[in-house]
Structures are given as C-alpha cells and as structure tokens.
C-alpha atoms as a PDB file:
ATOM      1  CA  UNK A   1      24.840 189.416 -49.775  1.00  0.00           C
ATOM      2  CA  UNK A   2      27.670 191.462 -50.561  1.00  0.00           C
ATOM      3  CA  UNK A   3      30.595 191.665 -48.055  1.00  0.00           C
ATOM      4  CA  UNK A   4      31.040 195.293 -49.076  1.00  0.00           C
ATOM      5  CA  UNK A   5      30.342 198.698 -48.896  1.00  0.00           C
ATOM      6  CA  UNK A   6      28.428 199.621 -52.156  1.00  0.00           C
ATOM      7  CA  UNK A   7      28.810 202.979 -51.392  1.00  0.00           C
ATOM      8  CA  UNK A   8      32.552 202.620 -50.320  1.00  0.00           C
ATOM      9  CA  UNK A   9      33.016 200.830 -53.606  1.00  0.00           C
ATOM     10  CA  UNK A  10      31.960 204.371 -55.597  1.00  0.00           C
ATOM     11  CA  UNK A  11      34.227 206.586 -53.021  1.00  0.00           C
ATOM     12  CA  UNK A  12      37.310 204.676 -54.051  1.00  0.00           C
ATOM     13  CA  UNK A  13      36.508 204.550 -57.572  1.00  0.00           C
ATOM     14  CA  UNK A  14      35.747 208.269 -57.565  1.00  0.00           C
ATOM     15  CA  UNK A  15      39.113 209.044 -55.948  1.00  0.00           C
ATOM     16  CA  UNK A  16      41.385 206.210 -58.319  1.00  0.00           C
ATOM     17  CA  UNK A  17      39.516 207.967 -61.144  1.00  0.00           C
ATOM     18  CA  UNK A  18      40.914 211.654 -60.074  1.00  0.00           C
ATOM     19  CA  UNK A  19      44.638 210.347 -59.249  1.00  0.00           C
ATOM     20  CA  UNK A  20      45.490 207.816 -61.511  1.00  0.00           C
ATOM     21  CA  UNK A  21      46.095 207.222 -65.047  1.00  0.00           C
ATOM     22  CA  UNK A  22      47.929 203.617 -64.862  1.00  0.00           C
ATOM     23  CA  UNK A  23      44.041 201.889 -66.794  1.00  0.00           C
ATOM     24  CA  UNK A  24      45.857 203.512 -69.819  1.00  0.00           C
ATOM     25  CA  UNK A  25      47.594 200.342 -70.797  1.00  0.00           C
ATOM     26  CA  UNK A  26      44.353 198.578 -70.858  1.00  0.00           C
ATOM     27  CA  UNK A  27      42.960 201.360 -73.413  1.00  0.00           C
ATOM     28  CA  UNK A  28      41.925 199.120 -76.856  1.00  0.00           C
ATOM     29  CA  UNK A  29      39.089 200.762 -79.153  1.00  0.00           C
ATOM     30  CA  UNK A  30      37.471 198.426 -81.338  1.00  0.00           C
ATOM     31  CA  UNK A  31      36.152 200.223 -83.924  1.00  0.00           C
ATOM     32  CA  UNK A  32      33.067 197.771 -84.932  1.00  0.00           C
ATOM     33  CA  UNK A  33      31.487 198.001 -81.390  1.00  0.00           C
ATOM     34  CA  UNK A  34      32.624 198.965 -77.731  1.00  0.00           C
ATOM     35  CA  UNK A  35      35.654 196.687 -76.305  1.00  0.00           C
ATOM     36  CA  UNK A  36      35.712 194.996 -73.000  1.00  0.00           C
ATOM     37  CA  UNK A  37      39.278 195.110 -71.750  1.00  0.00           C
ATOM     38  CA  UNK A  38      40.160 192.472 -68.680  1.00  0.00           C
ATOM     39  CA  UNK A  39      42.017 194.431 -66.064  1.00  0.00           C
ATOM     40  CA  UNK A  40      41.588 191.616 -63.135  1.00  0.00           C
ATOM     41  CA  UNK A  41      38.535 188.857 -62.387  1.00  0.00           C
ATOM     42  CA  UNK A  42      39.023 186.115 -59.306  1.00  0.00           C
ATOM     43  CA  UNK A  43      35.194 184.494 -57.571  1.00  0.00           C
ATOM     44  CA  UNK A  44      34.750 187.844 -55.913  1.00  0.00           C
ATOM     45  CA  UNK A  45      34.933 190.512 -58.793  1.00  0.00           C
ATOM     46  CA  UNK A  46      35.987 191.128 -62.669  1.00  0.00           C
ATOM     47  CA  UNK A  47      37.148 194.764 -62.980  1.00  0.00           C
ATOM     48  CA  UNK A  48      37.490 195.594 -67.042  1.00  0.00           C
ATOM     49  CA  UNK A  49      37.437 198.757 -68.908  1.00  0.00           C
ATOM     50  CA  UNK A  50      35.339 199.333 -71.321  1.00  0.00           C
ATOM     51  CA  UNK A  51      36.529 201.717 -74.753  1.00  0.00           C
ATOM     52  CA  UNK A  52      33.704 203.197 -76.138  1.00  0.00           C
ATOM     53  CA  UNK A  53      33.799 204.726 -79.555  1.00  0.00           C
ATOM     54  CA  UNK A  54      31.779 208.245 -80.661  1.00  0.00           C
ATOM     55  CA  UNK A  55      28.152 206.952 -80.323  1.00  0.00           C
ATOM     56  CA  UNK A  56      28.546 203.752 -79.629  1.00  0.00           C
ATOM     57  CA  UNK A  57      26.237 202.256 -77.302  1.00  0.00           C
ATOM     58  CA  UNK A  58      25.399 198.673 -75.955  1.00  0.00           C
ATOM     59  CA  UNK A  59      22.110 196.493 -76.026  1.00  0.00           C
ATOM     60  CA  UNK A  60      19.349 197.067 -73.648  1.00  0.00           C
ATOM     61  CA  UNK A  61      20.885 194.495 -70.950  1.00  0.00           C
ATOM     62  CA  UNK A  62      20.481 192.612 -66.961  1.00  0.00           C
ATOM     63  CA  UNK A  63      23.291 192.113 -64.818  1.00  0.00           C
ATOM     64  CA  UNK A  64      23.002 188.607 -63.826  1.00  0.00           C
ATOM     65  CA  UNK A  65      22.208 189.299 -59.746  1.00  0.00           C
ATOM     66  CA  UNK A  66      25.599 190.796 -59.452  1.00  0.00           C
ATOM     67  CA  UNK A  67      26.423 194.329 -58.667  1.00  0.00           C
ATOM     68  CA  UNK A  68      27.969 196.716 -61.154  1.00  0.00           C
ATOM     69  CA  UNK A  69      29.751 199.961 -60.768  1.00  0.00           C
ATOM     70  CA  UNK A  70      30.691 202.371 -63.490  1.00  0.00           C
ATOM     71  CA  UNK A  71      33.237 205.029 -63.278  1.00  0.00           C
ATOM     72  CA  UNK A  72      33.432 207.583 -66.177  1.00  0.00           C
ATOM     73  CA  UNK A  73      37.501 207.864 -66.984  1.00  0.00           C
ATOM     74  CA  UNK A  74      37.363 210.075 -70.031  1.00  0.00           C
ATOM     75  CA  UNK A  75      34.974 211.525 -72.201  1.00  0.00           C
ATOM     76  CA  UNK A  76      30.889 211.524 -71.111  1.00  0.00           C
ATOM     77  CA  UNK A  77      28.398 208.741 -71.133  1.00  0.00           C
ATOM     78  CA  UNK A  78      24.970 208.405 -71.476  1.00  0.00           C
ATOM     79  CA  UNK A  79      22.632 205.742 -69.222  1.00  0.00           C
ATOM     80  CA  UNK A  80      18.982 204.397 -69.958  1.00  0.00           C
ATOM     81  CA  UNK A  81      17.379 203.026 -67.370  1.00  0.00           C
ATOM     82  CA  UNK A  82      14.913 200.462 -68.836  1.00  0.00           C
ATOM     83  CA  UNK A  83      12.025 197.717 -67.550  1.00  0.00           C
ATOM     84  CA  UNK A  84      10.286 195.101 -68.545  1.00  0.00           C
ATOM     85  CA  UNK A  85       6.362 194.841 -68.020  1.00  0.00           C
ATOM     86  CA  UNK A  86       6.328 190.838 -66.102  1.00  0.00           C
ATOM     87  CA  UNK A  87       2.767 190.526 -67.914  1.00  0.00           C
ATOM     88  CA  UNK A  88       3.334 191.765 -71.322  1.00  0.00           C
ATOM     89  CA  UNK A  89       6.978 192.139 -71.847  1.00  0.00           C
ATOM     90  CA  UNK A  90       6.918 194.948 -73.367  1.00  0.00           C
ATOM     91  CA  UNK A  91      10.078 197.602 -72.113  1.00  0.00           C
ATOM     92  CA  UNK A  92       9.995 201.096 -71.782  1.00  0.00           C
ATOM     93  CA  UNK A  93      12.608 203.345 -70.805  1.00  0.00           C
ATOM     94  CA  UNK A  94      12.798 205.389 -67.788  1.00  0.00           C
ATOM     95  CA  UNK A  95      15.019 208.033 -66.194  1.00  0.00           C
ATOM     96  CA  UNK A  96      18.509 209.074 -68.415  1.00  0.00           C
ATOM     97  CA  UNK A  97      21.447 209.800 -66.548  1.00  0.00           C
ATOM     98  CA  UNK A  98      24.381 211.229 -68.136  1.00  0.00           C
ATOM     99  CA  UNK A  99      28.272 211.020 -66.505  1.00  0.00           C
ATOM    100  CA  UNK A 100      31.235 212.645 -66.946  1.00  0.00           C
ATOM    101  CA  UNK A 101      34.355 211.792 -65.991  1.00  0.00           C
ATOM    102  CA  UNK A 102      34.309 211.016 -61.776  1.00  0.00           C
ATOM    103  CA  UNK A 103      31.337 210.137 -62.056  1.00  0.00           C
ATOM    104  CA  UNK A 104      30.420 206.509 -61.113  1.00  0.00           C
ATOM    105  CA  UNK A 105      27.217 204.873 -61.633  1.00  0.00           C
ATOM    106  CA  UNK A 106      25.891 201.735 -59.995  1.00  0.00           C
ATOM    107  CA  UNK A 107      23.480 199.621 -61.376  1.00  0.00           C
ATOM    108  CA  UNK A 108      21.689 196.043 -59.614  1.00  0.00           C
ATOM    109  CA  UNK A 109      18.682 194.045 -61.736  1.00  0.00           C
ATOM    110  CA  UNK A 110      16.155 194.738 -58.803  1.00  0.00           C
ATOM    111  CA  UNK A 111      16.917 198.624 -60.026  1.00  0.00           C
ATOM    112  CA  UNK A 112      16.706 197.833 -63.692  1.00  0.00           C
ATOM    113  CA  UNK A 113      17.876 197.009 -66.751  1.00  0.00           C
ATOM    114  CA  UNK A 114      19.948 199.371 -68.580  1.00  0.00           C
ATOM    115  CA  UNK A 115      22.104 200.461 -71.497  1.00  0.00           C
ATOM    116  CA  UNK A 116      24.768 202.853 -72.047  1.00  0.00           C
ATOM    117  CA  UNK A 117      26.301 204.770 -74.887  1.00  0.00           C
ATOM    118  CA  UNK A 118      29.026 207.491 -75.527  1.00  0.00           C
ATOM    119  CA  UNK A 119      28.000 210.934 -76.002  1.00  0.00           C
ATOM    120  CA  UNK A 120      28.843 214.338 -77.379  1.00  0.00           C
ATOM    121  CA  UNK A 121      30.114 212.447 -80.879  1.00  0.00           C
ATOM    122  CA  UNK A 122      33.441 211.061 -79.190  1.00  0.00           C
ATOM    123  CA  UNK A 123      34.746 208.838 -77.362  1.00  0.00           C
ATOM    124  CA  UNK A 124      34.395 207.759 -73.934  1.00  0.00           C
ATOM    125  CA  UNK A 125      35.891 205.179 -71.452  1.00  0.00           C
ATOM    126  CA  UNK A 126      34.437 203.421 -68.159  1.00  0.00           C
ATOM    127  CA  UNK A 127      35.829 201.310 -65.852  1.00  0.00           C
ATOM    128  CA  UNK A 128      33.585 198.699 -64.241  1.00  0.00           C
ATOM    129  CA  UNK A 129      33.489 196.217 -61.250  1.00  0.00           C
ATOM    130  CA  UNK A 130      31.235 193.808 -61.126  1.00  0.00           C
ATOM    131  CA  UNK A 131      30.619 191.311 -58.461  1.00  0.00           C
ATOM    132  CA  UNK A 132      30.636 188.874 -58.477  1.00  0.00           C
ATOM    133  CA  UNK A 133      32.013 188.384 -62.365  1.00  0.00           C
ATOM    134  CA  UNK A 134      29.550 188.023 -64.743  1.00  0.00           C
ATOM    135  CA  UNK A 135      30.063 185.183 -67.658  1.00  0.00           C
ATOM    136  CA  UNK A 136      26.304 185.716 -69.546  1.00  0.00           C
ATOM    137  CA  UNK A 137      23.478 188.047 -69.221  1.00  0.00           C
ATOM    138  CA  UNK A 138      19.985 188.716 -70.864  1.00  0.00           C
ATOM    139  CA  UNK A 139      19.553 190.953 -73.997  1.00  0.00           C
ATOM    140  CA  UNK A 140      16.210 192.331 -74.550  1.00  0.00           C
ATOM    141  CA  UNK A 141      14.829 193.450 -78.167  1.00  0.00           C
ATOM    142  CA  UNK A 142      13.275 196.898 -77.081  1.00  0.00           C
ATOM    143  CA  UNK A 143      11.120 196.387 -80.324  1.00  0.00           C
ATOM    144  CA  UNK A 144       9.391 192.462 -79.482  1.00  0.00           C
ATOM    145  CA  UNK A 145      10.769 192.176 -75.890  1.00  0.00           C
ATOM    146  CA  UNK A 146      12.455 188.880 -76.797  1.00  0.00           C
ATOM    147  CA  UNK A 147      14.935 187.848 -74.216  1.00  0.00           C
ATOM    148  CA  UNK A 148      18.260 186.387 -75.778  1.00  0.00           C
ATOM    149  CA  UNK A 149      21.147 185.058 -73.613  1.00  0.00           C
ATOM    150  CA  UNK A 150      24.808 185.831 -74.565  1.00  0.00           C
ATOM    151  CA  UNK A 151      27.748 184.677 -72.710  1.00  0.00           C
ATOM    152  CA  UNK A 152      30.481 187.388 -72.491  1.00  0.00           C
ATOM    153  CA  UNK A 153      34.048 187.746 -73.573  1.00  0.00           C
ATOM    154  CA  UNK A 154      36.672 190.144 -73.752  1.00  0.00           C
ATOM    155  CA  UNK A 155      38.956 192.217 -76.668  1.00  0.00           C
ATOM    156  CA  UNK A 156      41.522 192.493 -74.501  1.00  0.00           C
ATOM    157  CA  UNK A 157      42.716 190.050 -71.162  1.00  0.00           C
ATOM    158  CA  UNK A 158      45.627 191.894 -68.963  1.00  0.00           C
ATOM    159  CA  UNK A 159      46.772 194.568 -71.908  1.00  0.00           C
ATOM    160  CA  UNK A 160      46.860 191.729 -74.460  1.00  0.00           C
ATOM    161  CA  UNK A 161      44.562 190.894 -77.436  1.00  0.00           C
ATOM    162  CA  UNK A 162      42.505 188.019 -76.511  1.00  0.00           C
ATOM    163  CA  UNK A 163      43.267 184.902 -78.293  1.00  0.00           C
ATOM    164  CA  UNK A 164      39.835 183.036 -76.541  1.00  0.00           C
ATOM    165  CA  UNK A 165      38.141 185.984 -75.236  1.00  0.00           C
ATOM    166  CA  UNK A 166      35.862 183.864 -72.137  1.00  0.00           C
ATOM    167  CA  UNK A 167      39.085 181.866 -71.400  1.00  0.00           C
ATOM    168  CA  UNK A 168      39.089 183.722 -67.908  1.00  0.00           C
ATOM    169  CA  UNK A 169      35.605 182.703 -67.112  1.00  0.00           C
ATOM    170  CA  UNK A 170      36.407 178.601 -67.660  1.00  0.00           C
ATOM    171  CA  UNK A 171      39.206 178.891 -66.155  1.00  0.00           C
ATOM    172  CA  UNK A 172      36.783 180.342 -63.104  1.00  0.00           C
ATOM    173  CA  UNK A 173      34.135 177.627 -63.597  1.00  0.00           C
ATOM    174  CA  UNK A 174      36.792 175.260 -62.948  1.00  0.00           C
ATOM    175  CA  UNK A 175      37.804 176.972 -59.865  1.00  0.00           C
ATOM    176  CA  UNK A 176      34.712 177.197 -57.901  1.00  0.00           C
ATOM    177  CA  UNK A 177      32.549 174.212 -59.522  1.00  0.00           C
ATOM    178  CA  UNK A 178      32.871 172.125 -56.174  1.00  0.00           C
ATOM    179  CA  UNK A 179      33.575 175.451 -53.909  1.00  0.00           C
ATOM    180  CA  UNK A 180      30.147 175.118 -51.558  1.00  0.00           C
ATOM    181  CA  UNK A 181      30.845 178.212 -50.078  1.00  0.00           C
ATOM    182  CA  UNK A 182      30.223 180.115 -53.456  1.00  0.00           C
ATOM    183  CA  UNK A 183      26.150 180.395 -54.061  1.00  0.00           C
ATOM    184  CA  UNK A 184      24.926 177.573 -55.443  1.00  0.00           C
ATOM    185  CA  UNK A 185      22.902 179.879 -58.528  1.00  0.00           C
ATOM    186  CA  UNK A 186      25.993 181.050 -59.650  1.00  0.00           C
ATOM    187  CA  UNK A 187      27.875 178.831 -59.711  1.00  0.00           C
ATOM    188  CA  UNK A 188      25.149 177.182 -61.390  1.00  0.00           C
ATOM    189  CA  UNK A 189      24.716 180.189 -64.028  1.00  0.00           C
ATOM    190  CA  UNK A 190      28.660 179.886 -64.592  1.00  0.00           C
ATOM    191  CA  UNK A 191      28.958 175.992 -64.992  1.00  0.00           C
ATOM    192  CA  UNK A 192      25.882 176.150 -67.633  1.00  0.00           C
ATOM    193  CA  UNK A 193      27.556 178.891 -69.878  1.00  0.00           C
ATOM    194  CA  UNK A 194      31.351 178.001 -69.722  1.00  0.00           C
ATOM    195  CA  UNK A 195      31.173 174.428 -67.878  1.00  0.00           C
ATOM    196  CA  UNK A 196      32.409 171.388 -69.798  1.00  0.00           C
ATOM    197  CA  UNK A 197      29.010 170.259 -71.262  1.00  0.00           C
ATOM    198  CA  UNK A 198      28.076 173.595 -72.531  1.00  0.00           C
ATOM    199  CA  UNK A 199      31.820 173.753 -74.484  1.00  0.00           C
ATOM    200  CA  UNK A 200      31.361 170.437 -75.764  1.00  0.00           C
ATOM    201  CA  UNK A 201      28.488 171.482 -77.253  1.00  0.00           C
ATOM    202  CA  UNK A 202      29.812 174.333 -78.765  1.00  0.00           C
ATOM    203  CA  UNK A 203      31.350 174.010 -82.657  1.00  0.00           C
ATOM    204  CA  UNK A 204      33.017 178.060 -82.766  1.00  0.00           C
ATOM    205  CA  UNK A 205      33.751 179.091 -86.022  1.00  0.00           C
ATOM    206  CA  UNK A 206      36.487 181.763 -86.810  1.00  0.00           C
ATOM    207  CA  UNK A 207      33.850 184.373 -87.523  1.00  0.00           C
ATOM    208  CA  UNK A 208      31.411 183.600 -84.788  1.00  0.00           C
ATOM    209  CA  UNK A 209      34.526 183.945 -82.255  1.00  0.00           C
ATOM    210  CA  UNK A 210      35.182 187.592 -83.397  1.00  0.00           C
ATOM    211  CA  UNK A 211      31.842 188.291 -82.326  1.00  0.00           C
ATOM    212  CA  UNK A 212      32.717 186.975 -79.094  1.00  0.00           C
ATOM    213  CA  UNK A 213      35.517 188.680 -78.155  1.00  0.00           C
ATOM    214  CA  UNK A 214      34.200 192.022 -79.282  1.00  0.00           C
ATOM    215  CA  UNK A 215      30.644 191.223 -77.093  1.00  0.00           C
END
C-alpha cells in the first residue's frame, strides 16, 4: 500500500511540468530506440525521463506491482492500453489515450498493460515516477502472447552516460536485501534480477550491454 496520494502525485507533476525546465540536463536522445535517463531512485521511487524520438514507441509492457506516473514535458504521446486473455493469452488492445504536454498519465498492472509511443512525427519527452523502482518487467509478443522478462537499465544515470546502465538497481538490492520492512515480493523480484547469484550467472558481452543500457 502506497503511503501516498496517487492523485497528489499527478497535481505536483502537473504543476513542476508548467514551471520548470531544470529535467533539461537530463535530456539524451538515443537515436536507435527511446532512452531512459536516471534523474533520482532510493527503496521508495526511481524518477527518470524518458527521450523519445519521432515514432518511437516501446514494447507492449507490465509494471511490476508498482505504480507509474507519466507527465508529458514536450512534444505529444500516444498510450495503448492492452490485456491479456488469463485462458488463452492472447492480447488485445483497448482504449488509446493521447497526452500533450501537462498531461500526466498513471498506469498500475490491475489497470493494464500498456505501451507508449511519440506522435505527430517528432519528438516527445516524459518524465516518470515509479514506485517503488522497478529493476525488470514482462514483455508480451502482441503476435504469440509470449511473455519475456527483461531487467531494465538506463542511457543516462544523473546527466551522465551510463557506464553499467542497472548499476543503480544492485547497488539497491544491496541496500534493502535484509531490510524486513520492505515487502518481502520485491525485494524478492529485485534480489532475483540484480542479486549476486543472478550476476554471477551473467557472462555480458560488449554488444549485449548496449542493449541494456538503451532498454
């Protein structure tokens, strides 16, 4: 259970997206695939913004549990809403919502799944919270319904290219791993993508961790 507001959450982001311009130094375009661009994450929260390029547009995608708010910066963005059939798996898409900017959006799993995209031919920028942070979701093949996880990373941590681009969310398995106070699933969730055994497992080539850090 959230200790928040949900709704106060959208107010303020409305009203820092009218009056503020200082998420410019976070602004990174990738121009392969929309960039996720660390602004801040602790156990409570990640906040990131997210560069989208003239139609680009992410997977069909869950959220983990967590909560996630979108605010629309600059430019206009398109969301699918999307679910999956528990029998057959097969996903169809539901209502379309387009945003522009001071807009914000907010999105849980027991709503649906979703993706997004930038509209209009240009470019577009978001700025999400999510929270608690969110190290892997679910990607879902709207053709077969196959359900693939991917752990997360990031282009860009704190205005700087990443050099390990899910550095932040080890560093926040270590943090909470014994923290009993934290729910037990996710901290569970966290420990089994970024956790010491799951590393140790991991051989990451050169290539493969460009595809990371631009996920």
């Amino acid at each position: 259970t959230p200790k928040y507001d949900p709704e106060e959450v959208r107010q303020l982001m409305a009203a820092y997206s009218t009056k503020h311009d200082d998420w410019q130094k976070y602004k990174f375009f990738c121009p392969h695939k929309y960039s996720r661009n660390l602004i801040e994450i602790n156990e409570d929260y990640e906040l990131m913004l997210i560069c989208w390029g003239a139609n680009q547009i992410s997977p069909i995608h869950n959220h983990s549990g967590q909560n996630c708010f979108m605010c629309v910066l600059e430019g206009d963005i398109e969301e699918v809403h999307c679910h999956i059939d528990s029998e057959s798996g097969k996903i169809t898409e539901g209502a379309t919502h387009p945003y522009n900017e001071g807009k914000v959006a907010f999105i849980h799993d027991d709503l649906a799944l979703h993706k997004v995209r930038s509209m209009n031919n240009k470019p577009a920028i978001t700025l999400h919270c999510y929270s608690k942070p969110i190290p892997q979701c679910n990607i879902y093949c709207p053709m077969t319904g196959k359900v693939t996880p991917r752990k997360l990373g990031f282009f860009t941590m704190y205005g700087k290219k990443a050099s390990s681009g899910s550095a932040c969310y080890t560093a926040l398995n270590n943090q909470i791993k014994n923290d009993s106070s934290i729910c037990p699933k996710y901290r569970a969730m966290l420990s089994n993508a970024f956790g010491a055994d799951a590393l140790k497992s991991e051989t990451v080539s050169g290539a493969q961790l460009a595809i990371i850090l631009l996920k």
